[in-house]
N, C-alpha and C. Protein backbone atom coordinates (compact mmCIF):
# COMPACT_ATOMS: atom_id res chain seq x y z
N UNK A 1 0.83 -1.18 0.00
CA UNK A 1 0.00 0.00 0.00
C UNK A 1 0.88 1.24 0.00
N UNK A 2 0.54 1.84 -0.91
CA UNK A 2 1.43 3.48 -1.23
C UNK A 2 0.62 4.35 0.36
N UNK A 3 2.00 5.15 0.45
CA UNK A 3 1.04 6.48 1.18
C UNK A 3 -0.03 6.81 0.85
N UNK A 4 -0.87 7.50 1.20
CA UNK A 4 -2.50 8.15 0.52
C UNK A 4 -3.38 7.05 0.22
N UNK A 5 -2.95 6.25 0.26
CA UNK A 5 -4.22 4.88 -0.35
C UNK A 5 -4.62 4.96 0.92
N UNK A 6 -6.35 4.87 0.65
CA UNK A 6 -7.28 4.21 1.39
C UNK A 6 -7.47 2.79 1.65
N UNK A 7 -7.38 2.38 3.06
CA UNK A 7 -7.91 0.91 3.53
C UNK A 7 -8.86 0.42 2.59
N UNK A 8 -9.01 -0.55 1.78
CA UNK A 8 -10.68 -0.93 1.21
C UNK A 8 -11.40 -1.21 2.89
N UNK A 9 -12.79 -0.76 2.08
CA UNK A 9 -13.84 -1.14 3.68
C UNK A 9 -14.22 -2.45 3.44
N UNK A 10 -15.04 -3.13 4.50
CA UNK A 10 -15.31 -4.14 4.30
C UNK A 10 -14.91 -5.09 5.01
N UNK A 11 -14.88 -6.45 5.17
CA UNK A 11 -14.15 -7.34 6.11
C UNK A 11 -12.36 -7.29 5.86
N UNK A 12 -11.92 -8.14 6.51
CA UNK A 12 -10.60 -8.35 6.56
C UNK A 12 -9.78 -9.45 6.08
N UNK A 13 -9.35 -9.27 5.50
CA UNK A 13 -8.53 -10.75 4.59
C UNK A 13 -8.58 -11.67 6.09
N UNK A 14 -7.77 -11.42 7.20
CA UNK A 14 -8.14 -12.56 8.47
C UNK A 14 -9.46 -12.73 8.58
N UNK A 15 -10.91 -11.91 8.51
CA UNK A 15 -11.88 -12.01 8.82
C UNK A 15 -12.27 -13.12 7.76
N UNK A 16 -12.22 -12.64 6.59
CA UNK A 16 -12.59 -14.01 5.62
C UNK A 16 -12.06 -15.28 5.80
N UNK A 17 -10.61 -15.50 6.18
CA UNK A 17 -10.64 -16.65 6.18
C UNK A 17 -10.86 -17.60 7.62
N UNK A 18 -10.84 -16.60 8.52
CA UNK A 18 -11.56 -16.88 9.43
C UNK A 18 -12.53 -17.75 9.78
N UNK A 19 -13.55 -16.89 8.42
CA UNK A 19 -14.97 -17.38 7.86
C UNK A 19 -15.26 -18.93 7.65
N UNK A 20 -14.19 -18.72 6.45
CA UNK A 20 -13.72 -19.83 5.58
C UNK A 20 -13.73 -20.84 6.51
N UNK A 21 -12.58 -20.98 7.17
CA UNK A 21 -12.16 -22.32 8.58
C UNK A 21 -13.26 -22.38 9.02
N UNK A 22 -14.22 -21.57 9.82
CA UNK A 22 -15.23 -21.85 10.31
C UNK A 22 -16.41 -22.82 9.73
N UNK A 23 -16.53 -22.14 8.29
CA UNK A 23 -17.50 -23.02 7.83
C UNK A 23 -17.19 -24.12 7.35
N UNK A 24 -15.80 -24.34 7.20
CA UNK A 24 -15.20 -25.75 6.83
C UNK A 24 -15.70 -26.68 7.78
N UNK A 25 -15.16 -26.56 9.21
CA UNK A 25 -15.32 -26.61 10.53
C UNK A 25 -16.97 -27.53 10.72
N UNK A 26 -18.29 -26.43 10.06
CA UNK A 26 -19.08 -26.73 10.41
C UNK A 26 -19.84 -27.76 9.26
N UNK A 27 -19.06 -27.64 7.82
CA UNK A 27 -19.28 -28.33 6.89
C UNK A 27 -19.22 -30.05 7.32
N UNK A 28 -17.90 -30.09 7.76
CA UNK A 28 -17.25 -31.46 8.31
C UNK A 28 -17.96 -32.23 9.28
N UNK A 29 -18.91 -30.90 9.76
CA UNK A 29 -19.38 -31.57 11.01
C UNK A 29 -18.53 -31.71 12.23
N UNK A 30 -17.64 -30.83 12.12
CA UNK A 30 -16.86 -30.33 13.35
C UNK A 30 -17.16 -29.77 14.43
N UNK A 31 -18.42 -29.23 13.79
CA UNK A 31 -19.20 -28.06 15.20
C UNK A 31 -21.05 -28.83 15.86
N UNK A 32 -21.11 -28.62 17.00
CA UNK A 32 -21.92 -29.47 17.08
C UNK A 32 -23.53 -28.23 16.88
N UNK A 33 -24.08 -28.66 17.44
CA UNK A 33 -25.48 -27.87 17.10
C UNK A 33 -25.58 -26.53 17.81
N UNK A 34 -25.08 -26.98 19.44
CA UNK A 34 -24.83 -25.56 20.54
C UNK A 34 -23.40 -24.91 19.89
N UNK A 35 -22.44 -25.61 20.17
CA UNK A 35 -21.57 -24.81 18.92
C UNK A 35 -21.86 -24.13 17.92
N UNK A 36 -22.95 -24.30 16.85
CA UNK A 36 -22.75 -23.68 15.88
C UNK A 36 -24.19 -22.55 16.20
N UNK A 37 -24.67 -22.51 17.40
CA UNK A 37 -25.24 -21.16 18.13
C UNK A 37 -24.61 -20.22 18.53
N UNK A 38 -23.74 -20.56 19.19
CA UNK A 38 -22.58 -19.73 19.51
C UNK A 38 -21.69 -19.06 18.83
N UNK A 39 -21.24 -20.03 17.47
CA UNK A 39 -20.30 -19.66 16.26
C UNK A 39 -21.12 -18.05 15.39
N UNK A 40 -22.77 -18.61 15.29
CA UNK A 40 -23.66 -17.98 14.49
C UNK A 40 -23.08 -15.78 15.28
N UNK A 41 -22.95 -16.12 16.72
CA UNK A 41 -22.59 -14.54 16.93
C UNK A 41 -21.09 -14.14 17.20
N UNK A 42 -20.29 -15.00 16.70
CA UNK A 42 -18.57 -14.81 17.65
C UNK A 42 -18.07 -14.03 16.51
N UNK A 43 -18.22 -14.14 15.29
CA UNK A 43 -17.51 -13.10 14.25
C UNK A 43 -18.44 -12.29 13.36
N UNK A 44 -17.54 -11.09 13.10
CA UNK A 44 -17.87 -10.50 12.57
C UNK A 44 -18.38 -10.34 11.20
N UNK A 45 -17.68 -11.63 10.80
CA UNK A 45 -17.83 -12.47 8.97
C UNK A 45 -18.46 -13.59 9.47
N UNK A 46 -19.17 -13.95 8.90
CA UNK A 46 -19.94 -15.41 9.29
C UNK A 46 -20.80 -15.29 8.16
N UNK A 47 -20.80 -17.06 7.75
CA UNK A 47 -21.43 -17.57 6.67
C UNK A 47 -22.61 -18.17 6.62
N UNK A 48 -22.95 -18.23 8.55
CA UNK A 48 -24.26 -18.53 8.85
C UNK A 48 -25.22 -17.53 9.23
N UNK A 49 -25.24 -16.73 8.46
CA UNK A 49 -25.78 -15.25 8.45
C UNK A 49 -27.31 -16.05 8.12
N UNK A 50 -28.67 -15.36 8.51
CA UNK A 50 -29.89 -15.76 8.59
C UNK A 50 -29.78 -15.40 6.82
N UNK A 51 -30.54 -16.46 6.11
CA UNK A 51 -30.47 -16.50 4.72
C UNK A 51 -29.47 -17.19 3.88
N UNK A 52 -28.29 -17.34 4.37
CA UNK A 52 -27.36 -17.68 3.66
C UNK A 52 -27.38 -19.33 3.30
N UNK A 53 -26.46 -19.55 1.98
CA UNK A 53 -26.72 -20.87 2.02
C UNK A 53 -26.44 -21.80 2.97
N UNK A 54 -25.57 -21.65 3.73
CA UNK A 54 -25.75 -22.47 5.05
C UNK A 54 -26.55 -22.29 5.93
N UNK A 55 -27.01 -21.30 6.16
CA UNK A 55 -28.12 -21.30 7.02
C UNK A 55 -29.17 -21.89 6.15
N UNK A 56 -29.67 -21.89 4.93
CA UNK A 56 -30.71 -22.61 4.07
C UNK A 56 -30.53 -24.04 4.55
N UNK A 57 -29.16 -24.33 4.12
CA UNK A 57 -28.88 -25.86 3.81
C UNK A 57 -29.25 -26.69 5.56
N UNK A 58 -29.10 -25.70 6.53
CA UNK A 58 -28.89 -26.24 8.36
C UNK A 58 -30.47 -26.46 8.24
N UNK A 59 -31.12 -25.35 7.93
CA UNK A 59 -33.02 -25.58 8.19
C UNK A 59 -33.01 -26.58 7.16
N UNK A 60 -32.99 -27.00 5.90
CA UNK A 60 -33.73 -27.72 5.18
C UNK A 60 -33.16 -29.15 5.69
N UNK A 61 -31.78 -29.64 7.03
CA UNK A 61 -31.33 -30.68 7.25
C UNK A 61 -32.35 -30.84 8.14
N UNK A 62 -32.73 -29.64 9.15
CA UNK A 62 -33.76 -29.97 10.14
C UNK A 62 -35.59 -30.70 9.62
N UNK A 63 -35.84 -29.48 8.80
CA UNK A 63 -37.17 -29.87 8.69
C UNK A 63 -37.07 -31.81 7.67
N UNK A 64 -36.14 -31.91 7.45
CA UNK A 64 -35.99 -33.37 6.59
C UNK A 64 -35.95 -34.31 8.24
N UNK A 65 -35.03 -33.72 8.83
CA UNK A 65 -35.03 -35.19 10.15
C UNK A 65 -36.82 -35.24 10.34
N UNK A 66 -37.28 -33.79 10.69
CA UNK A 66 -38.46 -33.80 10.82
C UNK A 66 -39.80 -34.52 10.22
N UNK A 67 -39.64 -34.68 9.15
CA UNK A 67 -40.38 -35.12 8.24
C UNK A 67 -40.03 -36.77 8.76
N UNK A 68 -39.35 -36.99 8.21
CA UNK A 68 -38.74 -38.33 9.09
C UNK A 68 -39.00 -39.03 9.84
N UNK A 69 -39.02 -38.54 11.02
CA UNK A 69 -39.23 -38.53 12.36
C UNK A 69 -40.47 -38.76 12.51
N UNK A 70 -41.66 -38.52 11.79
CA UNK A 70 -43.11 -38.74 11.05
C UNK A 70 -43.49 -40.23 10.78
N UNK A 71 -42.27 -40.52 10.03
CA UNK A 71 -42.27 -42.21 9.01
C UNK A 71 -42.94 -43.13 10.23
N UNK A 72 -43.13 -44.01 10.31
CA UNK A 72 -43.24 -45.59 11.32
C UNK A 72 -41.81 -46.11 10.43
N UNK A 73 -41.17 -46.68 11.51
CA UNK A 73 -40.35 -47.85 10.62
C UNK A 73 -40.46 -49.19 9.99
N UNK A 74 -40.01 -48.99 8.76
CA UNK A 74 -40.21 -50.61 7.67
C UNK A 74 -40.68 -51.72 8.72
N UNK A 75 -41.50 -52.73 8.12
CA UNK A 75 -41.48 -54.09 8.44
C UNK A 75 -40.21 -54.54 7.52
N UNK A 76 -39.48 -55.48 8.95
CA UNK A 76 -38.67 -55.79 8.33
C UNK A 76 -38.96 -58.02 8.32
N UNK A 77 -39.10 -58.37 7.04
CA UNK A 77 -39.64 -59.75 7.54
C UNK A 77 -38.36 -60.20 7.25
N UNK A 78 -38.64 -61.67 8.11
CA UNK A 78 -37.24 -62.66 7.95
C UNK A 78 -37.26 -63.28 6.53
N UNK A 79 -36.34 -63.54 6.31
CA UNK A 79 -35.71 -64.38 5.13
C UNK A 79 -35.86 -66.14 5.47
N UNK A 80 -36.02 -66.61 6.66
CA UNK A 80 -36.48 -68.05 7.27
C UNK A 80 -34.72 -68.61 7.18
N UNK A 81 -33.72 -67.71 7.49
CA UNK A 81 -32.25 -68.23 7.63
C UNK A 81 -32.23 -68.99 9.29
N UNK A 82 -32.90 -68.28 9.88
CA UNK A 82 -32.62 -68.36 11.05
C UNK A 82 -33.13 -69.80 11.36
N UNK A 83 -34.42 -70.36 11.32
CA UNK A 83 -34.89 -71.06 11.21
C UNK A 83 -34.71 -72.29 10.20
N UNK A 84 -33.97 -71.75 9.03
CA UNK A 84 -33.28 -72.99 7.87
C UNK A 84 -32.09 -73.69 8.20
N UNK A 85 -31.00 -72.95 8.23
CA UNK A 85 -30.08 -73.40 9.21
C UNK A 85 -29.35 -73.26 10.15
N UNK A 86 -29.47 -74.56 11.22
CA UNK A 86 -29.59 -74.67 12.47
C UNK A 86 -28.18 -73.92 12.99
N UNK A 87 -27.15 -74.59 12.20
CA UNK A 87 -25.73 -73.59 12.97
C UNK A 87 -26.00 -71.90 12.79
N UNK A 88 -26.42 -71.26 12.39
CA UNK A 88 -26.42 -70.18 12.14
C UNK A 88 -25.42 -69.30 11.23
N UNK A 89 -25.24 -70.17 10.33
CA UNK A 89 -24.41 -70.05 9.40
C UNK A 89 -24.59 -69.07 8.47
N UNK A 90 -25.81 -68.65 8.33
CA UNK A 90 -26.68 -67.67 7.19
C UNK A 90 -26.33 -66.32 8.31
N UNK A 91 -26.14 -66.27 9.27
CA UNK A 91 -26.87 -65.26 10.08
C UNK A 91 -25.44 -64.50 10.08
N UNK A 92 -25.93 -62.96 10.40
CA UNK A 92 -25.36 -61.69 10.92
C UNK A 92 -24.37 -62.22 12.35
N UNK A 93 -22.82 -62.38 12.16
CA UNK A 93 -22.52 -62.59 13.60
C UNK A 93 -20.76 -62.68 13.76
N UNK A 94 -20.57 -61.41 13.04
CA UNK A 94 -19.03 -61.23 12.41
C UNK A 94 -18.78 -60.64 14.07
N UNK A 95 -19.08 -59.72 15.01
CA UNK A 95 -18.50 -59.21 16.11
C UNK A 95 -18.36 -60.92 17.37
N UNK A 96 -19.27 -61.48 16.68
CA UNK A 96 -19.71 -61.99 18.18
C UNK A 96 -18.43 -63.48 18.22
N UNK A 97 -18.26 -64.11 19.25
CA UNK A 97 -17.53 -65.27 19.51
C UNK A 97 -17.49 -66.68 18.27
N UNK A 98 -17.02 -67.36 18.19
CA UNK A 98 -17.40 -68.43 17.51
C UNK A 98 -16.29 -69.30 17.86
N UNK A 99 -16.52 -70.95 17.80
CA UNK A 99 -15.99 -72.06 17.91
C UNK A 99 -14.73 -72.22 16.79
N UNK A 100 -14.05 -73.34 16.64
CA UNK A 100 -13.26 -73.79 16.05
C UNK A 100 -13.64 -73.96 14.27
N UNK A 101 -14.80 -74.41 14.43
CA UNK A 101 -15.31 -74.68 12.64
C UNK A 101 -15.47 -73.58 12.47
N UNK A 102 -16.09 -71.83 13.14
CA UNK A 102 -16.40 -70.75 12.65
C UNK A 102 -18.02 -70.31 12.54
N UNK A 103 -18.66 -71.70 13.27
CA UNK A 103 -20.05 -71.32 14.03
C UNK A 103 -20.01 -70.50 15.05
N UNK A 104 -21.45 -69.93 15.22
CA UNK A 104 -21.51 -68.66 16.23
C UNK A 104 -21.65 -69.15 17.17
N UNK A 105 -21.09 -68.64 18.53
CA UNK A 105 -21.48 -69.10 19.92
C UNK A 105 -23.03 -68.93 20.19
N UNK A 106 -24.00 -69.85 20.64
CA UNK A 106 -24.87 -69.43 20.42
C UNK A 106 -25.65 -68.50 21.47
N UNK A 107 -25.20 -68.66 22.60
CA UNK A 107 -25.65 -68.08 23.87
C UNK A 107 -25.03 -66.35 23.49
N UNK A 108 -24.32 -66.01 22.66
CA UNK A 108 -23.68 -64.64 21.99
C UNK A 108 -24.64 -64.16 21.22
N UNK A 109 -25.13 -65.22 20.23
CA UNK A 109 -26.16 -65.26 19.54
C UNK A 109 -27.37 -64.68 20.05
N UNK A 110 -27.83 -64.93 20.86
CA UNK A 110 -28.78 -64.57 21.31
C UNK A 110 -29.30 -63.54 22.24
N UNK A 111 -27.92 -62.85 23.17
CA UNK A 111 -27.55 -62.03 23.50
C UNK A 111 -27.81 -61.17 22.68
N UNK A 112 -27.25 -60.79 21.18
CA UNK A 112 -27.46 -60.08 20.46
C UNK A 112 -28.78 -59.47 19.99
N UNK A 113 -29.55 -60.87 19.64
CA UNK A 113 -30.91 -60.62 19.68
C UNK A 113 -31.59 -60.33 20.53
N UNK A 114 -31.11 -60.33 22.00
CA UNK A 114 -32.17 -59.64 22.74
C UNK A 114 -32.15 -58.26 22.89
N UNK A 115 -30.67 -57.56 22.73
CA UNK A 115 -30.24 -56.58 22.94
C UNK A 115 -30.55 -55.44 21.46
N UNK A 116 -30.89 -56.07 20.49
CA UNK A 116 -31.68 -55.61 19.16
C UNK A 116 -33.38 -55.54 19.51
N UNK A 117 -33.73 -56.40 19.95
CA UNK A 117 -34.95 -56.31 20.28
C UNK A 117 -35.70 -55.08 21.30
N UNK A 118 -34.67 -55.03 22.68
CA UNK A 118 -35.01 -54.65 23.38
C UNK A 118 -34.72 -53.20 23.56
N UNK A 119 -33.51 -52.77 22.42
CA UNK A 119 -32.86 -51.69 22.53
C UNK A 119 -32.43 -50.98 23.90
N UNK A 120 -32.44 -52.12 24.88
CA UNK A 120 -31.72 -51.61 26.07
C UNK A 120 -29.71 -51.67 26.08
N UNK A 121 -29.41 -49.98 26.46
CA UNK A 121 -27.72 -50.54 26.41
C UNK A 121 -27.28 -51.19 27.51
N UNK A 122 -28.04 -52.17 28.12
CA UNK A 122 -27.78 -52.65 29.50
C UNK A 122 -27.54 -53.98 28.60
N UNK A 123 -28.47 -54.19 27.63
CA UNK A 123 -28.23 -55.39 27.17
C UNK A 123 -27.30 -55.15 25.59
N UNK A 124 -26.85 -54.75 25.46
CA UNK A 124 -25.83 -54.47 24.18
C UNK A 124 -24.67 -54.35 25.08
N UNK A 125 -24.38 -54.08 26.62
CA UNK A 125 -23.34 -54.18 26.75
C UNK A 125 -23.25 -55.46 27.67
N UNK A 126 -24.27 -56.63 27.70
CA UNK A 126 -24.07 -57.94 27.65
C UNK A 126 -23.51 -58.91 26.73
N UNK A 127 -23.10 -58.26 25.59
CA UNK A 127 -23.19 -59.20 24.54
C UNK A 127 -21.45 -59.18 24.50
N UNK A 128 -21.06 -60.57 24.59
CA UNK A 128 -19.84 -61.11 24.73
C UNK A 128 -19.30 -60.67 23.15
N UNK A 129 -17.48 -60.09 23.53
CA UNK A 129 -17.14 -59.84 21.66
C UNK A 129 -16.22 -60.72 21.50
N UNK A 130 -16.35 -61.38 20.11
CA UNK A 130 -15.25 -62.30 19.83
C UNK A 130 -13.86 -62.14 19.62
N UNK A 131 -13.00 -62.41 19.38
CA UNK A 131 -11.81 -62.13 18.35
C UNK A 131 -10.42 -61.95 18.74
């Protein structure tokens, strides 16, 4: 900058990229929800300005969970694996224990299923891990 030149007005080359990091930050999913309340007033440049495309893109993530959140969840029917064969050989059971041939433990087995069923983490953190 020569003598006599005027500052341009406006933000600040630090203020922009400031910006920038920030919204990277919140792009990534770096910032959590109260975070990015807080972020919305800490600078002076901000990209979550009411209107902006991130602020568009944050409401249209909300009202979608929302909508969502509406659904009932799928019936999900069995395939008759469970019931076809007896070792459980067909079945979901890569975390859990297994024997020498590479059958599932079955008492693990079932652990699992109760702890799917019941969606208690009292019982997901019953379930014995193999490996």
């Amino acid at each position: 900058m020569k003598d006599g030149d005027k500052k341009p007005s406006g933000i600040t080359r630090r203020q922009f990229f400031s910006g920038v990091r920030n919204s990277t930050l919140i792009a990534g999913g770096g910032l959590s929800s109260l975070s990015l309340l807080a972020f919305q007033n800490a600078s002076a440049f901000s990209p979550f300005q009411p209107g902006s495309r991130l602020a568009n893109g944050y409401e249209l993530r909300k009202q979608a969970a929302r909508a969502q959140e509406e659904f009932p969840a799928p019936e999900h029917p069995t395939n008759g694996d469970e019931e076809r064969y007896e070792d459980l050989i067909a079945t979901y059971s890569k975390a859990l224990p297994h024997n020498g041939f590479g059958e599932v433990d079955r008492p693990a087995y079932q652990k699992l299923k109760r702890a799917l069923m019941s969606g208690s983490q009292e019982d997901f953190d019953a379930i014995p891990v193999g490996g």
